[in-house]
PDB file of N, CA and C in Angstrom:
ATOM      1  N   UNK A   1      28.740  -9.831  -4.199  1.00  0.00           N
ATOM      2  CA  UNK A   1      29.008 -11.249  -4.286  1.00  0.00           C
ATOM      3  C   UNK A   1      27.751 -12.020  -4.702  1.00  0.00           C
ATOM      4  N   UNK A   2      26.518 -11.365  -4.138  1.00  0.00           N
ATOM      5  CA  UNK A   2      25.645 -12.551  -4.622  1.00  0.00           C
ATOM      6  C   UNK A   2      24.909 -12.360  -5.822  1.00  0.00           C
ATOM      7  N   UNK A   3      25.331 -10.669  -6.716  1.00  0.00           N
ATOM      8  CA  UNK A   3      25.431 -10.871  -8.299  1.00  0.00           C
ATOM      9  C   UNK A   3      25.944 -11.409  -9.070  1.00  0.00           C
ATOM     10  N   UNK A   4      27.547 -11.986  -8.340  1.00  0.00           N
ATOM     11  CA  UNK A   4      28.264 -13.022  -9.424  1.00  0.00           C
ATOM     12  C   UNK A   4      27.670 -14.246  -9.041  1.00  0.00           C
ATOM     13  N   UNK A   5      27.022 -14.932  -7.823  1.00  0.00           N
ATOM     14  CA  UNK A   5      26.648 -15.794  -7.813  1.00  0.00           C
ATOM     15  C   UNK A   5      25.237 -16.003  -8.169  1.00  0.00           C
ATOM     16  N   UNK A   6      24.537 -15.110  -8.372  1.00  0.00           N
ATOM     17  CA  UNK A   6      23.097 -15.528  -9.573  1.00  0.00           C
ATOM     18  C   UNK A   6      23.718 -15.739 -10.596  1.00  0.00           C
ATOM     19  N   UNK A   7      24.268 -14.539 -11.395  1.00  0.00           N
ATOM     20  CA  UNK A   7      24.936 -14.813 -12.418  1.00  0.00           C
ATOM     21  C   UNK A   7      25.640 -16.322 -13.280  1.00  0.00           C
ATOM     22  N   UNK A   8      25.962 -16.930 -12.022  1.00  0.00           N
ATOM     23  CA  UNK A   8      26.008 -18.214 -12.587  1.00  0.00           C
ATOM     24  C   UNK A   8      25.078 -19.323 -12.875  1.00  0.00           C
ATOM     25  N   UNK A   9      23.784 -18.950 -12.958  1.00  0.00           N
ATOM     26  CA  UNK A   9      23.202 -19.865 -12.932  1.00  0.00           C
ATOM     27  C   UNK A   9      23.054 -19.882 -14.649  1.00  0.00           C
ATOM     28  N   UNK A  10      22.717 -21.041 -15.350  1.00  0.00           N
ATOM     29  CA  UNK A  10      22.030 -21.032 -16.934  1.00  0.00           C
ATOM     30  C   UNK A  10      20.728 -21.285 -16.872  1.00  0.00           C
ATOM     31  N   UNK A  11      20.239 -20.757 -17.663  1.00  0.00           N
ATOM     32  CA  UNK A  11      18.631 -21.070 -18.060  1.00  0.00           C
ATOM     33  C   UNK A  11      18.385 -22.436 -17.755  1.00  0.00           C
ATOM     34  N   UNK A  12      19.375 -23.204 -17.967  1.00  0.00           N
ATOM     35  CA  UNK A  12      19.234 -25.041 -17.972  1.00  0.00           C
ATOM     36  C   UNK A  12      18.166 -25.563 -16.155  1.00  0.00           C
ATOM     37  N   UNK A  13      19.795 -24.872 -14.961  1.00  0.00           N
ATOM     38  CA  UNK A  13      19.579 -25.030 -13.640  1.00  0.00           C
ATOM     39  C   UNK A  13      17.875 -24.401 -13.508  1.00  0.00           C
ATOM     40  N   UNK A  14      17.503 -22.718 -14.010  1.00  0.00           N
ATOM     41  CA  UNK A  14      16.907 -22.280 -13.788  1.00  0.00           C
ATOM     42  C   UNK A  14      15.684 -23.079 -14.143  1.00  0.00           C
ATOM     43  N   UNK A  15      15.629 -23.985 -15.477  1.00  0.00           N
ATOM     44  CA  UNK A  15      14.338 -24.268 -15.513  1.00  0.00           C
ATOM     45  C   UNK A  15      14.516 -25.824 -14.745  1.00  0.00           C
ATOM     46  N   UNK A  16      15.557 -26.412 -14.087  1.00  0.00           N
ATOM     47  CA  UNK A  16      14.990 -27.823 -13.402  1.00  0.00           C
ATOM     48  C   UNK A  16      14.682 -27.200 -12.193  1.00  0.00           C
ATOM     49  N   UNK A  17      14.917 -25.895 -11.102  1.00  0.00           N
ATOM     50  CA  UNK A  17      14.637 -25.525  -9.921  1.00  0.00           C
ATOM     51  C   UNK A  17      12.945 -25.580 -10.162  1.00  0.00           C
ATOM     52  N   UNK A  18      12.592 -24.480 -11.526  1.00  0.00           N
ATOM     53  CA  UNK A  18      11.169 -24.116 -11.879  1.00  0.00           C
ATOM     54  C   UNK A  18      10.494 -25.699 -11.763  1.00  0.00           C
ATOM     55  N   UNK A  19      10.551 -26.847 -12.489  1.00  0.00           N
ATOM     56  CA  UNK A  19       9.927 -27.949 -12.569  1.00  0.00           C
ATOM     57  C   UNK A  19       9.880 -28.444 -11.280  1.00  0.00           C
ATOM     58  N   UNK A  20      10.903 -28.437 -10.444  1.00  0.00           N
ATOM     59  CA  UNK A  20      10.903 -29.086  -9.152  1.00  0.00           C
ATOM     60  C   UNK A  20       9.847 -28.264  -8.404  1.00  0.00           C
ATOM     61  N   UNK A  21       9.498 -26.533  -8.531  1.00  0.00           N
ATOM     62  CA  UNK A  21       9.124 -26.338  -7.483  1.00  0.00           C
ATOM     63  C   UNK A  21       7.183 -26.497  -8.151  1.00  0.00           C
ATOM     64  N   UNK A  22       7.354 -27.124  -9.314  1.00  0.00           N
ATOM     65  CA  UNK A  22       5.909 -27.131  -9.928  1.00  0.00           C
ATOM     66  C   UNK A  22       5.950 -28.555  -9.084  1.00  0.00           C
ATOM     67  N   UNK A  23       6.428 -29.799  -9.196  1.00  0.00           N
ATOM     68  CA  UNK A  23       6.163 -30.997  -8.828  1.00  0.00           C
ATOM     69  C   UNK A  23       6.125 -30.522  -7.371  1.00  0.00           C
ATOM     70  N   UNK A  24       7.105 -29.901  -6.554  1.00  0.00           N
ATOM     71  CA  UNK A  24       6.822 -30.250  -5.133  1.00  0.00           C
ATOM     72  C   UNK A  24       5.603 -29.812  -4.776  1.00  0.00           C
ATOM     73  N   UNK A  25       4.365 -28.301  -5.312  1.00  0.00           N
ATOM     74  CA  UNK A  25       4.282 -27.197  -4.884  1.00  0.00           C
ATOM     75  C   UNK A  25       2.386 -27.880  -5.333  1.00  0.00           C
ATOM     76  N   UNK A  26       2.881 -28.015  -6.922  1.00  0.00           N
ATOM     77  CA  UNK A  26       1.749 -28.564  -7.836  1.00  0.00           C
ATOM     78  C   UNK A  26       1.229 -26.777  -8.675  1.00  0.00           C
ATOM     79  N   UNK A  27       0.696 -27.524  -9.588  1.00  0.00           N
ATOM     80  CA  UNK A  27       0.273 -26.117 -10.450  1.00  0.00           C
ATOM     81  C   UNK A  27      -0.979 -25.120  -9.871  1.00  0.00           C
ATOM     82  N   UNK A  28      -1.975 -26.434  -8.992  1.00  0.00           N
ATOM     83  CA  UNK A  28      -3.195 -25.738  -8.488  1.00  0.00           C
ATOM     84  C   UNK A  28      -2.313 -24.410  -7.185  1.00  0.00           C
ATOM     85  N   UNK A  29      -1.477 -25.009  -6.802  1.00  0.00           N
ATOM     86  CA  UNK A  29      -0.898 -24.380  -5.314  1.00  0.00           C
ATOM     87  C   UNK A  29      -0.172 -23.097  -6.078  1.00  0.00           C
ATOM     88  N   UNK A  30       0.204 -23.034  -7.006  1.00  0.00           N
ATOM     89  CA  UNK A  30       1.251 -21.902  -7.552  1.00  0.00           C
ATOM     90  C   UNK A  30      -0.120 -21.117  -8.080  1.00  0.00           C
ATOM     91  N   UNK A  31      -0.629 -21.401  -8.881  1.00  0.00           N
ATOM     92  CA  UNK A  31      -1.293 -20.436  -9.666  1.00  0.00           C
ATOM     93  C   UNK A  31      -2.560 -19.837  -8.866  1.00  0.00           C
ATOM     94  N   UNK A  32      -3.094 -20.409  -7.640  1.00  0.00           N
ATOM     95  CA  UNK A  32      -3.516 -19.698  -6.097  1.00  0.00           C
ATOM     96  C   UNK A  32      -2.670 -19.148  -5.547  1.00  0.00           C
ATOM     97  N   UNK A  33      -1.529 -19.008  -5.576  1.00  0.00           N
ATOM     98  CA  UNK A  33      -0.514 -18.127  -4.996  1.00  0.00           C
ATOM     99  C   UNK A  33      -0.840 -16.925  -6.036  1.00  0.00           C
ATOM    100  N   UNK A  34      -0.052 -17.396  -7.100  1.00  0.00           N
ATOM    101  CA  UNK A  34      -0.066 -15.958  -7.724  1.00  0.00           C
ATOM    102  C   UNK A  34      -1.182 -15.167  -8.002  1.00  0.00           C
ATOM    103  N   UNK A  35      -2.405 -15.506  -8.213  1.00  0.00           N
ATOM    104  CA  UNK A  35      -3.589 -15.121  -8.106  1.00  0.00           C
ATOM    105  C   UNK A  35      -3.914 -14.470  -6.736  1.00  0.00           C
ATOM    106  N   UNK A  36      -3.698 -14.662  -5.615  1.00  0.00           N
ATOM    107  CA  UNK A  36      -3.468 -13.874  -4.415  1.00  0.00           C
ATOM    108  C   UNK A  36      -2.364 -12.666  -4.250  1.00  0.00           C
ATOM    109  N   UNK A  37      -1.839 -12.684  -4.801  1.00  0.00           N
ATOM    110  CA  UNK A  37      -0.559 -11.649  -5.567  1.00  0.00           C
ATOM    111  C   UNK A  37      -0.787 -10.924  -6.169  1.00  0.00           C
ATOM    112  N   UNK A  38      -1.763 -11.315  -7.287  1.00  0.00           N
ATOM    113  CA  UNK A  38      -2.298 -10.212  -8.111  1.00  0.00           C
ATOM    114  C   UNK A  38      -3.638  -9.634  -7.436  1.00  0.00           C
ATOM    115  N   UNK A  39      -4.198 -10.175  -6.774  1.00  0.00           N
ATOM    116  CA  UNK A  39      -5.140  -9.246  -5.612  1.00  0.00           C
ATOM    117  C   UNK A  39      -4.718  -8.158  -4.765  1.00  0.00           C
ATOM    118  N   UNK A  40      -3.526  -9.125  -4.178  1.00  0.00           N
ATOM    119  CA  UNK A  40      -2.788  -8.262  -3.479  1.00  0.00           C
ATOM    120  C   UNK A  40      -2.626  -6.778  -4.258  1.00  0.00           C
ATOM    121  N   UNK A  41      -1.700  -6.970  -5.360  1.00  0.00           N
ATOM    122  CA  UNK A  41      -1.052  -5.777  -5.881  1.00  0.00           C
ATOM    123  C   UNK A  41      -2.213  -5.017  -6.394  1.00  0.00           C
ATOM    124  N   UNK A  42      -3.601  -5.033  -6.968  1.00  0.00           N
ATOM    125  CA  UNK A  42      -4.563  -4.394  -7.579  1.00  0.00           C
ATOM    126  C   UNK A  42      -5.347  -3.623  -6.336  1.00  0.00           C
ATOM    127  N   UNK A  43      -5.110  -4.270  -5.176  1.00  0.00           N
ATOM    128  CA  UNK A  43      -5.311  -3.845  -3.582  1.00  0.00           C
ATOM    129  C   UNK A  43      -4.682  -2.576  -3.488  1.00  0.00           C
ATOM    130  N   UNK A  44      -3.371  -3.050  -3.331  1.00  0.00           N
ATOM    131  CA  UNK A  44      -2.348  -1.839  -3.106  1.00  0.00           C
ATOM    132  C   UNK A  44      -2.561  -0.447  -3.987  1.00  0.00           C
ATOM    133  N   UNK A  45      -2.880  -0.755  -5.025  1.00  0.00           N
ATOM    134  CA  UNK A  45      -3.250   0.285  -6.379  1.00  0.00           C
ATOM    135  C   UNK A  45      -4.641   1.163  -5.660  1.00  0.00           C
ATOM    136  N   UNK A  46      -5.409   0.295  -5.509  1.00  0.00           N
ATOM    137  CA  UNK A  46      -6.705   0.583  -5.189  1.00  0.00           C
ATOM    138  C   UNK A  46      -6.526   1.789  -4.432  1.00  0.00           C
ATOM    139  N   UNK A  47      -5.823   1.459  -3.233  1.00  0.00           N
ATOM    140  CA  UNK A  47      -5.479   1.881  -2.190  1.00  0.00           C
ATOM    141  C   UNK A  47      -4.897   3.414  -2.448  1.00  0.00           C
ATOM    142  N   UNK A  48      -3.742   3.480  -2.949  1.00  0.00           N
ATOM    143  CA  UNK A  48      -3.094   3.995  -3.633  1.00  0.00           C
ATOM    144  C   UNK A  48      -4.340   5.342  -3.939  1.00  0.00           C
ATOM    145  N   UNK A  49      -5.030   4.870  -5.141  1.00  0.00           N
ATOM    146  CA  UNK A  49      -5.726   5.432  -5.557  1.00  0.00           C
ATOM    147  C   UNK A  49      -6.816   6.426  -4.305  1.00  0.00           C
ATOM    148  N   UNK A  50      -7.463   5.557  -3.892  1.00  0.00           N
ATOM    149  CA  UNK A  50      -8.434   6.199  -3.099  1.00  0.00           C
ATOM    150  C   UNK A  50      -7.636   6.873  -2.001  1.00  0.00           C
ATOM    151  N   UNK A  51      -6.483   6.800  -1.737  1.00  0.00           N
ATOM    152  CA  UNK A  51      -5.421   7.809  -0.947  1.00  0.00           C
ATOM    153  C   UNK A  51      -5.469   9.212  -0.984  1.00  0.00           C
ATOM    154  N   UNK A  52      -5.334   8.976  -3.008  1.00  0.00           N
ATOM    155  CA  UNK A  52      -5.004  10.298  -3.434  1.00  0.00           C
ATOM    156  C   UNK A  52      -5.988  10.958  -3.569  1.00  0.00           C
ATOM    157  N   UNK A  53      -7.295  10.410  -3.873  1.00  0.00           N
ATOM    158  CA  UNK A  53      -8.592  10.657  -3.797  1.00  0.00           C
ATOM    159  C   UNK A  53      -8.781  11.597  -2.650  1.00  0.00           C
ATOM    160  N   UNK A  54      -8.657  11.513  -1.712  1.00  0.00           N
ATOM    161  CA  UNK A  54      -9.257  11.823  -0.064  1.00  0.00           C
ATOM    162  C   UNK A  54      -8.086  12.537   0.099  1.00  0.00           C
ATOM    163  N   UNK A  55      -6.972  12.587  -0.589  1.00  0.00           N
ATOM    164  CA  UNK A  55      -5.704  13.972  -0.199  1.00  0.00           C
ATOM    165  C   UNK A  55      -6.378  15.104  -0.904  1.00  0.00           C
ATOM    166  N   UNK A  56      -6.862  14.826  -2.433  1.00  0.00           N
ATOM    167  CA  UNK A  56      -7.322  15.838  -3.208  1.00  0.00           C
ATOM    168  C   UNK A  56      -8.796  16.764  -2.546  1.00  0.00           C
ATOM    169  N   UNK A  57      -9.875  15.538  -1.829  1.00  0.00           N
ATOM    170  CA  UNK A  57     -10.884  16.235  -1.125  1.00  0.00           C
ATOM    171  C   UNK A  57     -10.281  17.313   0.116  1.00  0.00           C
ATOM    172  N   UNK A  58      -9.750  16.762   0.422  1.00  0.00           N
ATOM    173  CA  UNK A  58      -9.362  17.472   1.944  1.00  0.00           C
ATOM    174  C   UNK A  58      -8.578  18.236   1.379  1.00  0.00           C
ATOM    175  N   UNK A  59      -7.743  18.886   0.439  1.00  0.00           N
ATOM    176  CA  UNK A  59      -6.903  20.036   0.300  1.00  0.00           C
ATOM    177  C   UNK A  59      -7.964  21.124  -0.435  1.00  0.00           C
ATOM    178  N   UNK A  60      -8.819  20.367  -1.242  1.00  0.00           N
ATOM    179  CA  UNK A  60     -10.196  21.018  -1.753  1.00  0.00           C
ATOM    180  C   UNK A  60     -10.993  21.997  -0.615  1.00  0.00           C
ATOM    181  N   UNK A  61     -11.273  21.221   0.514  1.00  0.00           N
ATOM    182  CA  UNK A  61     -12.419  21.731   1.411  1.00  0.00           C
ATOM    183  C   UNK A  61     -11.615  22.523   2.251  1.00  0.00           C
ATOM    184  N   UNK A  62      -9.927  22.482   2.482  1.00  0.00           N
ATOM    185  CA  UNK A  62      -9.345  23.822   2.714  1.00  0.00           C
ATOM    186  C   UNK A  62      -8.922  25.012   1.677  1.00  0.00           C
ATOM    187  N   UNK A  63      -9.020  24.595   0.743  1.00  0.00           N
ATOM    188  CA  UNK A  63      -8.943  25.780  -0.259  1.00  0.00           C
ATOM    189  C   UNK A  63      -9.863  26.483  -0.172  1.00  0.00           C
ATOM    190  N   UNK A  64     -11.121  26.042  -0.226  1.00  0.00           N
ATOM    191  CA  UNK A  64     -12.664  26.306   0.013  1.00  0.00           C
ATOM    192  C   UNK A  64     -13.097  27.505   0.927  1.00  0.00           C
ATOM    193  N   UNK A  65     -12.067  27.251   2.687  1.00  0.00           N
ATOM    194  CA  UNK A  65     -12.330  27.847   3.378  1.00  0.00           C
ATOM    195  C   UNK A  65     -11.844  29.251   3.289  1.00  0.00           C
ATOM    196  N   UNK A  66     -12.867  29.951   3.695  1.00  0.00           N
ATOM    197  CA  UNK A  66     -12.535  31.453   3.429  1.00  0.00           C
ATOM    198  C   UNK A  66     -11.817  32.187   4.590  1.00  0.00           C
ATOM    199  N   UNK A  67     -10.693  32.017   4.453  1.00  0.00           N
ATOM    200  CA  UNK A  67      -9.749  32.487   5.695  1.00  0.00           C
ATOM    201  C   UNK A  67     -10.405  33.916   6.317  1.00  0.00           C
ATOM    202  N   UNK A  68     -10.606  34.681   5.550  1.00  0.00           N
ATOM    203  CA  UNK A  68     -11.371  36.320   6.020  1.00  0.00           C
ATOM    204  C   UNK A  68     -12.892  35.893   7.123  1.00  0.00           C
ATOM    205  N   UNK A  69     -13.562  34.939   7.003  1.00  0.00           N
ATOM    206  CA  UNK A  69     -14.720  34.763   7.682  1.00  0.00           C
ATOM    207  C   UNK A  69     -13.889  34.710   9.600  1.00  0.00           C
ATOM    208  N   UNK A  70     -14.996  35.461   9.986  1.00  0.00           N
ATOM    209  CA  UNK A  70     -14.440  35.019  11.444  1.00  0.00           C
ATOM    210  C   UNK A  70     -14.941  33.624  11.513  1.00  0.00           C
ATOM    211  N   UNK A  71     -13.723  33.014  12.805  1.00  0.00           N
ATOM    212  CA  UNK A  71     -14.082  31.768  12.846  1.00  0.00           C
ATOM    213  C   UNK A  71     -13.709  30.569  12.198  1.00  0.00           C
ATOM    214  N   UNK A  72     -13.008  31.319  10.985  1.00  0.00           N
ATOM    215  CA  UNK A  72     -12.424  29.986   9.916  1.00  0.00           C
ATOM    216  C   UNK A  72     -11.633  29.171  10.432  1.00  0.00           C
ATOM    217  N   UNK A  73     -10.546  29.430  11.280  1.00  0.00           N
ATOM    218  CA  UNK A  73      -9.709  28.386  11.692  1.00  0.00           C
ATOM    219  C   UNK A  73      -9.658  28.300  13.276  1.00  0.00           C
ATOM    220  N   UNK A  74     -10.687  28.772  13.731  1.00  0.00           N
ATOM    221  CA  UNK A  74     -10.457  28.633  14.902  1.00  0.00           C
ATOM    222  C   UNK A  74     -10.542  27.201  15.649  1.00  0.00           C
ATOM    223  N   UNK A  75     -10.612  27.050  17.229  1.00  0.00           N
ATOM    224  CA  UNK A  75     -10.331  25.741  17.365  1.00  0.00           C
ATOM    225  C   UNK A  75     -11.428  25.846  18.919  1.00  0.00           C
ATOM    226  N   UNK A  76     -12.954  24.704  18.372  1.00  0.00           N
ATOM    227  CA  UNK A  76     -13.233  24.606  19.454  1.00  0.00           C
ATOM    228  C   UNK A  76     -13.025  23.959  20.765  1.00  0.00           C
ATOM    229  N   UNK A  77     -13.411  24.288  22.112  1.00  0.00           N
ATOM    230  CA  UNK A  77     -12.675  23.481  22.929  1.00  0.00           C
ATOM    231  C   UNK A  77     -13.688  23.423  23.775  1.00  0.00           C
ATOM    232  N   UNK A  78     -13.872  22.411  24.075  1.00  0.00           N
ATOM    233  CA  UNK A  78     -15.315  21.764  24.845  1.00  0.00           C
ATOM    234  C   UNK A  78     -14.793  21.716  26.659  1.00  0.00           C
ATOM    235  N   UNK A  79     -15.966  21.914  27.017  1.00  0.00           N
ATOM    236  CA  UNK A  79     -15.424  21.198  28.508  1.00  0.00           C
ATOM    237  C   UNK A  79     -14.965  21.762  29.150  1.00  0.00           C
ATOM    238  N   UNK A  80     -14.131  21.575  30.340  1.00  0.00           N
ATOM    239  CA  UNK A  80     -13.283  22.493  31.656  1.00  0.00           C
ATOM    240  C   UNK A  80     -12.071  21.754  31.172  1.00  0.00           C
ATOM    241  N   UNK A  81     -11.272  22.537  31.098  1.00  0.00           N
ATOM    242  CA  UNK A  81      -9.584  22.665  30.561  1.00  0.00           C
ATOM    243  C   UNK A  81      -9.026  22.208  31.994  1.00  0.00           C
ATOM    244  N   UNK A  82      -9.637  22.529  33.072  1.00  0.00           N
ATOM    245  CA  UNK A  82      -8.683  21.529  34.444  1.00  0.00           C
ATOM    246  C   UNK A  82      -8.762  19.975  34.619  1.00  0.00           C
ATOM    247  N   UNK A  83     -10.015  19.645  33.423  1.00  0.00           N
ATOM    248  CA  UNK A  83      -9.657  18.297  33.729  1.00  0.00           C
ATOM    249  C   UNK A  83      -8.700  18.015  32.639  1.00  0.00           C
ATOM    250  N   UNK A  84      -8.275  18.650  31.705  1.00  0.00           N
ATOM    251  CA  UNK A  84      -7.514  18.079  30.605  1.00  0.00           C
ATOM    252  C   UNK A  84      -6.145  17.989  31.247  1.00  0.00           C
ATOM    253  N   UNK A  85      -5.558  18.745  32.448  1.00  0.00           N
ATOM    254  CA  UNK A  85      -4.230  18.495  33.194  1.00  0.00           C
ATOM    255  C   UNK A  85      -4.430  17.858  33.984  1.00  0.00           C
ATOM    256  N   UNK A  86      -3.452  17.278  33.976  1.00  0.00           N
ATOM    257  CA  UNK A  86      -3.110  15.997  34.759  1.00  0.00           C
ATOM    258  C   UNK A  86      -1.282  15.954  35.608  1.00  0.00           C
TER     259      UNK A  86
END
């Protein structure tokens, strides 16, 4: 239902909503919006990026490890194990 009802709109409605929300909003206020938007999204990328970055190191430095060495995967454990129960 609310594809036939975009659907009705014409370019006409669409551009007096656009003008109204430039007069209510002003051009300085919109184009600081969207400029925070596009930070945003080059953020997210960034992000993105250096994600895959630090997935690729860390699958690296286990490939690396030489499973045959004693010791490769073992797991140290510090301390008295009676205080770890509770």
């Amino acid at each position: 239902m609310n594809a036939v009802l975009l659907a009705n709109f014409s370019v006409w409605q669409l551009l007096i909503v656009a003008i109204l929300v430039v007069v209510l909003f002003g051009r300085g206020k919109i184009s600081d919006v969207m400029s925070e938007f596009g930070k945003g999204i080059k953020g997210f990328k960034k992000g993105l990026n250096e994600g895959e970055e630090s997935a690729d190191v860390a699958a690296r430095k286990l490939d690396s490890t030489d499973p045959a060495a004693p010791g490769a995967n073992a797991t140290i454990i510090e301390g008295d194990r009676s205080r770890d129960r509770a």
